[in-house]
N, C-alpha and C. Protein backbone atom coordinates (compact mmCIF):
# COMPACT_ATOMS: atom_id res chain seq x y z
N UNK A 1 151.41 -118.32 68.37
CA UNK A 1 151.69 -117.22 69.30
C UNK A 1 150.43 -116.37 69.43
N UNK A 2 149.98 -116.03 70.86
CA UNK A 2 149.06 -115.01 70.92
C UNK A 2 149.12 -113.72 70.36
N UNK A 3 147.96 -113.12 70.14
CA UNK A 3 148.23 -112.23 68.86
C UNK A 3 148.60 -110.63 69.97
N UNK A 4 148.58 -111.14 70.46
CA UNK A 4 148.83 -109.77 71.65
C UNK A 4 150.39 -109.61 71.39
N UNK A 5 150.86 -111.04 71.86
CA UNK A 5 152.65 -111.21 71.87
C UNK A 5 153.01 -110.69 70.15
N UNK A 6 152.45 -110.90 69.47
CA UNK A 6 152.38 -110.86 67.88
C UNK A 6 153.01 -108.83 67.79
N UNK A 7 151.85 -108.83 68.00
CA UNK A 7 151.49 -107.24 67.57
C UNK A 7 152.92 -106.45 68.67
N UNK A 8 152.94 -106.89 69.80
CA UNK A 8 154.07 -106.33 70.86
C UNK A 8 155.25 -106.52 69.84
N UNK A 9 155.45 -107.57 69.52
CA UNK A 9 156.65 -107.89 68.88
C UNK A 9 156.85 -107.09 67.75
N UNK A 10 155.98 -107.05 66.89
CA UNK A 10 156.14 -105.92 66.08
C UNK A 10 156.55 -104.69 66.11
N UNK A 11 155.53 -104.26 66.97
CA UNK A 11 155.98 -102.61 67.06
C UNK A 11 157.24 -102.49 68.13
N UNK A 12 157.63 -103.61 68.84
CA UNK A 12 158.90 -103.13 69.19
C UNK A 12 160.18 -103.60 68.38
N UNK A 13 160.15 -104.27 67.24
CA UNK A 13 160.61 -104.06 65.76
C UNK A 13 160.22 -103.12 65.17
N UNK A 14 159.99 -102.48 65.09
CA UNK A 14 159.28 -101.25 64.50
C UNK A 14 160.15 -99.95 65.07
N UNK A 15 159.61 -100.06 66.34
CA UNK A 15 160.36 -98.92 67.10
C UNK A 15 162.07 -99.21 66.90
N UNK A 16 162.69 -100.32 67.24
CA UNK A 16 164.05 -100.36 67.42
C UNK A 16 164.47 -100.48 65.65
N UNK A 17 163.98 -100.75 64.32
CA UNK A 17 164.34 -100.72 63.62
C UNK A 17 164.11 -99.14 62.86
N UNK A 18 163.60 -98.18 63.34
CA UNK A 18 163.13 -96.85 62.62
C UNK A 18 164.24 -95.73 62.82
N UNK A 19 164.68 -95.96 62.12
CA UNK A 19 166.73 -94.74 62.56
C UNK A 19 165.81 -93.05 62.15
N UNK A 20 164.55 -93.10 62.23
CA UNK A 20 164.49 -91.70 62.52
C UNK A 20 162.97 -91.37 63.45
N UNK A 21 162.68 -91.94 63.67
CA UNK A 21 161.61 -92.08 64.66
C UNK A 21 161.83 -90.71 66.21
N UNK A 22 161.43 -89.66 66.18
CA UNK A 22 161.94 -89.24 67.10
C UNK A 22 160.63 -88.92 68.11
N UNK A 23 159.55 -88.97 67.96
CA UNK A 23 158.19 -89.22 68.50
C UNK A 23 157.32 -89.98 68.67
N UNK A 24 156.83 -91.03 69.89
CA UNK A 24 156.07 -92.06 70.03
C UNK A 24 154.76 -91.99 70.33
N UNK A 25 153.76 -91.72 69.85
CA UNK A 25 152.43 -91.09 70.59
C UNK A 25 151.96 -92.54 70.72
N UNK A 26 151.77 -93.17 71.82
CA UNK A 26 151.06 -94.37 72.22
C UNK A 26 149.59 -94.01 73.54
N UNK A 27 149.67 -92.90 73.62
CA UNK A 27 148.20 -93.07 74.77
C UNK A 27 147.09 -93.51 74.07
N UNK A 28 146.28 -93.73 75.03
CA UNK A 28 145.11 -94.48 74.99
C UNK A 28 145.15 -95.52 73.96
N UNK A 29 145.70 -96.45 74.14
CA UNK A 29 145.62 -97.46 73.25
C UNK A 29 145.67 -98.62 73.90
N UNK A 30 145.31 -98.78 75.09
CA UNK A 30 145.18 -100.63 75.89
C UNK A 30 145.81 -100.90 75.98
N UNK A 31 147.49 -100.77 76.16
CA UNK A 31 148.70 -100.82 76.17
C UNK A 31 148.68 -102.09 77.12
N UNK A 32 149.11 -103.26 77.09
CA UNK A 32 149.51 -103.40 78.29
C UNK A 32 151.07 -103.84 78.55
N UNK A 33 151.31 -104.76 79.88
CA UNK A 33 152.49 -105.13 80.14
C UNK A 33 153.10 -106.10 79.13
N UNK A 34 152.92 -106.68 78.42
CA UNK A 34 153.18 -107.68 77.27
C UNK A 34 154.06 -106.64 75.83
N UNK A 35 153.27 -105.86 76.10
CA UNK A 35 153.81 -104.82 74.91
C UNK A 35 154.84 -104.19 75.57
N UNK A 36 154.85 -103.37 76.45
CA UNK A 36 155.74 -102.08 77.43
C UNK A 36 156.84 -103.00 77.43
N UNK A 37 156.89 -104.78 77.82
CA UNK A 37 158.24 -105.39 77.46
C UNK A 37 158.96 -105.24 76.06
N UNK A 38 157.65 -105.58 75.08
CA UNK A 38 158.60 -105.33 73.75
C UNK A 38 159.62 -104.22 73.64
N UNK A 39 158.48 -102.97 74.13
CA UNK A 39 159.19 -101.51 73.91
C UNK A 39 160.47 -101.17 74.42
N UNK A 40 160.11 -101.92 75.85
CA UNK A 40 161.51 -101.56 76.74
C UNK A 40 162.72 -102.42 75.75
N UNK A 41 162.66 -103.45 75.09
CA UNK A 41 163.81 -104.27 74.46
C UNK A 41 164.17 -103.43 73.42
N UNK A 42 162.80 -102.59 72.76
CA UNK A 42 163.18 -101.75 71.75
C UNK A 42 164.03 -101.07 72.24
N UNK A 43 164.36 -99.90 73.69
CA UNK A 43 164.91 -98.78 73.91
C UNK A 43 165.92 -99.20 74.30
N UNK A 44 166.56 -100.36 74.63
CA UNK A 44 167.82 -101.50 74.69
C UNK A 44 168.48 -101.28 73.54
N UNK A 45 167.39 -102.07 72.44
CA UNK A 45 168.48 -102.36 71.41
C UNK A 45 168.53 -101.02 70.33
N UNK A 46 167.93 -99.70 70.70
CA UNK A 46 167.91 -98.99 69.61
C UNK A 46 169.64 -98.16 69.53
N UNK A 47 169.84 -98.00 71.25
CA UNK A 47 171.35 -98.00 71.42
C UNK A 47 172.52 -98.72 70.74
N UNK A 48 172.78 -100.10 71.17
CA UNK A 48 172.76 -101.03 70.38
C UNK A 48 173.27 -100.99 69.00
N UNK A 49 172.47 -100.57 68.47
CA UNK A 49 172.23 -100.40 66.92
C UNK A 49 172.65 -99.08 66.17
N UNK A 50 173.06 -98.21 67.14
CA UNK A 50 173.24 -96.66 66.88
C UNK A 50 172.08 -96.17 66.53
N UNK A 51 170.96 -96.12 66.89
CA UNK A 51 169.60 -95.87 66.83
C UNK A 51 169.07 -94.54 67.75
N UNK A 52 169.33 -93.27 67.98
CA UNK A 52 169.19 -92.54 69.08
C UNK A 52 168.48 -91.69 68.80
N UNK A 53 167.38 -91.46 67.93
CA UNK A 53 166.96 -90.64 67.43
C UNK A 53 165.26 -90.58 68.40
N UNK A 54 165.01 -91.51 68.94
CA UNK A 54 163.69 -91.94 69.75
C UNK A 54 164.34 -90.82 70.75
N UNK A 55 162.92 -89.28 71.14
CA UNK A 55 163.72 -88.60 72.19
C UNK A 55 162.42 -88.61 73.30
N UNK A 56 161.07 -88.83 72.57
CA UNK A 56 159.77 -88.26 73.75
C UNK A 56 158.98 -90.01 73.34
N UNK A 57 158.21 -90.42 74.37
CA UNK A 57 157.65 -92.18 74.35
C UNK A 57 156.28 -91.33 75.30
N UNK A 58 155.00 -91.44 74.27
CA UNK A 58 154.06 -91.40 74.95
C UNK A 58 153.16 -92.55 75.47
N UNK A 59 152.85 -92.84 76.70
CA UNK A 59 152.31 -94.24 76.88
C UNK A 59 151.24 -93.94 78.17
N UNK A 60 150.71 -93.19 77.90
CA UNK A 60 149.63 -92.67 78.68
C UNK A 60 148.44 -92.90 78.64
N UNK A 61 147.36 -93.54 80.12
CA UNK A 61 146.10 -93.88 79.75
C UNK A 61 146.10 -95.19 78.93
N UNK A 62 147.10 -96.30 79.35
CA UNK A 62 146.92 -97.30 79.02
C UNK A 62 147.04 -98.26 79.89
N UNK A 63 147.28 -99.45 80.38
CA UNK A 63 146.71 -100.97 80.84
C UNK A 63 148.65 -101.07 81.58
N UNK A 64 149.28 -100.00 81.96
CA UNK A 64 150.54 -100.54 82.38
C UNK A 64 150.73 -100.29 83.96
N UNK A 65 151.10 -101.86 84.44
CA UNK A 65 151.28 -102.08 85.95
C UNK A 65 152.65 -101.83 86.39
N UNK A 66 153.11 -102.10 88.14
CA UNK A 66 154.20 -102.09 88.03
C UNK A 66 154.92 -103.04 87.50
N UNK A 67 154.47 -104.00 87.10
CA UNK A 67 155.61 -105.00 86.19
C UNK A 67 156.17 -104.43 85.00
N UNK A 68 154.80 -103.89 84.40
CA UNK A 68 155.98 -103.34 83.04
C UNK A 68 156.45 -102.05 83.51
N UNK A 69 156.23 -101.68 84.24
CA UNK A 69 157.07 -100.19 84.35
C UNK A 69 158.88 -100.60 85.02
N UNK A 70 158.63 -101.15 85.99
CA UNK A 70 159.84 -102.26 86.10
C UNK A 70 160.42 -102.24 84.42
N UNK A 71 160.56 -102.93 83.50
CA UNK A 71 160.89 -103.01 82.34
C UNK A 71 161.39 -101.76 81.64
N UNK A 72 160.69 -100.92 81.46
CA UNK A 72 160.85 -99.48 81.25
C UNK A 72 161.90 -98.97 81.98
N UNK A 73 161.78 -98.78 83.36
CA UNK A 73 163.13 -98.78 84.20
C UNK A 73 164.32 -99.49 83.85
N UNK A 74 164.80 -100.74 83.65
CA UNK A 74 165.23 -101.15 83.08
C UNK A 74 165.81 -100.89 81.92
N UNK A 75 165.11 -100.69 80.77
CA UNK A 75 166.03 -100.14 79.85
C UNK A 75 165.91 -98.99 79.85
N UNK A 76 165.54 -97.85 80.46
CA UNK A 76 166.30 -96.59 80.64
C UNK A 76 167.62 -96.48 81.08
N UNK A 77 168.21 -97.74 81.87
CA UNK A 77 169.73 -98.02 82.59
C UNK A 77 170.54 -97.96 80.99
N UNK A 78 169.81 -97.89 79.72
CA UNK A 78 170.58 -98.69 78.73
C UNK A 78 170.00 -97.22 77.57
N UNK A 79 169.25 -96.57 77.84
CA UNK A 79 169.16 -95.14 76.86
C UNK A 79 169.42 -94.10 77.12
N UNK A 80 170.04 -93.11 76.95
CA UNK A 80 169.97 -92.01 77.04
C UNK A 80 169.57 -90.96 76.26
N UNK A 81 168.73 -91.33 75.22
CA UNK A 81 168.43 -90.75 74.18
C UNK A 81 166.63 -89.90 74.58
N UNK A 82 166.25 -90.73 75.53
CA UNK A 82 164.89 -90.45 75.65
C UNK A 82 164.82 -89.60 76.48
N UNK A 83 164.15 -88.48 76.10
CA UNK A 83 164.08 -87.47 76.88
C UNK A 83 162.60 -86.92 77.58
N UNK A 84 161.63 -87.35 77.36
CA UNK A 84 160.21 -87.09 77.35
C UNK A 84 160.06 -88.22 77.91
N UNK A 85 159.09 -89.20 78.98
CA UNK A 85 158.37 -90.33 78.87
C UNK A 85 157.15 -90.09 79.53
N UNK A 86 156.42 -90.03 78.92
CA UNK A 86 154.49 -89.99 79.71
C UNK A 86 154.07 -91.04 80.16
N UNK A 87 153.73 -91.42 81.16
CA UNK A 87 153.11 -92.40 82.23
C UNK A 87 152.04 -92.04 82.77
N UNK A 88 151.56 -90.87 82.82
CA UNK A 88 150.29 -90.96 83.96
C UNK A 88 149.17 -91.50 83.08
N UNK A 89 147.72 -92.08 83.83
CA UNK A 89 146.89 -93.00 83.53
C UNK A 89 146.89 -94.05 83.68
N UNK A 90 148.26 -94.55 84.65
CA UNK A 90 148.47 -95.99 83.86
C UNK A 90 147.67 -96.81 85.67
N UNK A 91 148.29 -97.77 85.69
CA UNK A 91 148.17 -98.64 86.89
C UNK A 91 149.67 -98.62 87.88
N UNK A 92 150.12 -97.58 87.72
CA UNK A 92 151.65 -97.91 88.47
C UNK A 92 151.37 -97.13 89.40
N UNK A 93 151.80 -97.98 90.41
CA UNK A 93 151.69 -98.02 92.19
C UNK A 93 152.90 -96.99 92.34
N UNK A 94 152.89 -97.00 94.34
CA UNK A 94 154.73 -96.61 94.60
C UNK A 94 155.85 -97.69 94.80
N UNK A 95 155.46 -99.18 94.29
CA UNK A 95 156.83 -99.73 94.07
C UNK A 95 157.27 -99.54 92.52
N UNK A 96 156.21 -99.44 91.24
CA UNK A 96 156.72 -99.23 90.53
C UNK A 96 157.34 -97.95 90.48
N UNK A 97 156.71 -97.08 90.91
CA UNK A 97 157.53 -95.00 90.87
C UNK A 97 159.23 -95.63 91.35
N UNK A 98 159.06 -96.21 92.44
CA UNK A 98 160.39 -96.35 92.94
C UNK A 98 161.03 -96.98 92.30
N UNK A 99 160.85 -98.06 91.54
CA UNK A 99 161.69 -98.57 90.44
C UNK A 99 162.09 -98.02 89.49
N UNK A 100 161.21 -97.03 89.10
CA UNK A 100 161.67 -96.06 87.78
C UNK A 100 162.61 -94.82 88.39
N UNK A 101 162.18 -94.41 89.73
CA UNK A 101 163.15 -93.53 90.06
C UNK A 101 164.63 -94.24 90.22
N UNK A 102 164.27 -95.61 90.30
CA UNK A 102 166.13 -96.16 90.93
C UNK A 102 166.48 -96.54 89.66
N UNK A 103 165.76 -96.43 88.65
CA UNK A 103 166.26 -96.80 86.69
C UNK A 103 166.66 -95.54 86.18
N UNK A 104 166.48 -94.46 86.62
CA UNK A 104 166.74 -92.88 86.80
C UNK A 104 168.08 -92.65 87.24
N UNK A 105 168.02 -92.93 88.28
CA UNK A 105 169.29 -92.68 89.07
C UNK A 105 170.76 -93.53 89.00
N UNK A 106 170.33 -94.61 88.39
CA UNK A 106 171.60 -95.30 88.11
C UNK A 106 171.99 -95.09 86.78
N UNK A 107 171.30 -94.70 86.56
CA UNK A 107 171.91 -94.42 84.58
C UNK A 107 172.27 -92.84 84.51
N UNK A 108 171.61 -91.74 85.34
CA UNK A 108 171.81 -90.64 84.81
C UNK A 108 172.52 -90.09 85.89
N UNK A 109 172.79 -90.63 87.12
CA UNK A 109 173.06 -89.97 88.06
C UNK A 109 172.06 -89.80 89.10
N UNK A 110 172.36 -88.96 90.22
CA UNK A 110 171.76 -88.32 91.08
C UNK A 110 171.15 -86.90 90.47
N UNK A 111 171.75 -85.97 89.43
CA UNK A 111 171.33 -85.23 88.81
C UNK A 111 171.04 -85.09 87.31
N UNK A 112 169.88 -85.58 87.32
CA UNK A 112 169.52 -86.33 85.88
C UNK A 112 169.84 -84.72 84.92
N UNK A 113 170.25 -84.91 83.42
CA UNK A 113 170.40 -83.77 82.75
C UNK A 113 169.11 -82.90 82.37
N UNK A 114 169.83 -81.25 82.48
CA UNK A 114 168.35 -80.18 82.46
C UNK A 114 167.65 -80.72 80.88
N UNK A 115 167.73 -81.32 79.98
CA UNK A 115 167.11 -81.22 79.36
C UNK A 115 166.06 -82.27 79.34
N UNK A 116 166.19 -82.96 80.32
CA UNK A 116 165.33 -84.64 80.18
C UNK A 116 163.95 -84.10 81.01
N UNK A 117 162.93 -84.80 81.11
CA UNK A 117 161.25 -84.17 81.58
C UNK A 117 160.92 -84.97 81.83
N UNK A 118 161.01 -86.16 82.61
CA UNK A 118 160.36 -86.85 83.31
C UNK A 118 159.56 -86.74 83.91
């Protein structure tokens, strides 16, 4: 296995196995779409697992397109725990914005809750 897929896999074992993890500082770190999949499976299965303690995901100033943001969208349909997510720096266009806004809106509503900061 490429060591890229390696290391993704990890830390999104990492993240979905940590029952107190409530801060993710990931900027500037080369992030790319290979990983942002792991993560997003992490924020899937941390639910899942009764895992809700993940509330702010920093991922800023790293290597993420709209494909992985797609992903991210995605399992936001499946968290509600995250309340913070940092994106700017990245490579995401306006089909990815629009994907994350329609991963927004189907999970939280039309009026996402006052405490979330997107």
């Amino acid at each position: 296995m490429h060591k890229t897929r390696i290391s993704a896999a990890r830390l999104g074992n990492a993240v979905a196995g940590h029952a107190s993890l409530a801060t993710l500082l990931l900027g500037y770190n080369g992030i790319k779409d290979v990983c942002v999949y792991e993560l997003a499976n992490a924020l899937k299965t941390c639910r899942t697992i009764g895992n809700d303690s993940l509330t702010s995901l920093d991922l800023n100033n790293n290597d993420i397109s709209d494909k992985g943001i797609r992903k991210v969208a995605q399992a936001l349909e499946h968290n509600s725990t995250l309340c913070k997510l940092r994106l700017d720096g990245n490579a995401i266009g306006d089909l990815g914005a629009s994907e994350l806004a329609a991963g927004l809106v189907l999970y939280y509503g039309a009026s996402p809750s006052p405490r979330r900061r997107f």
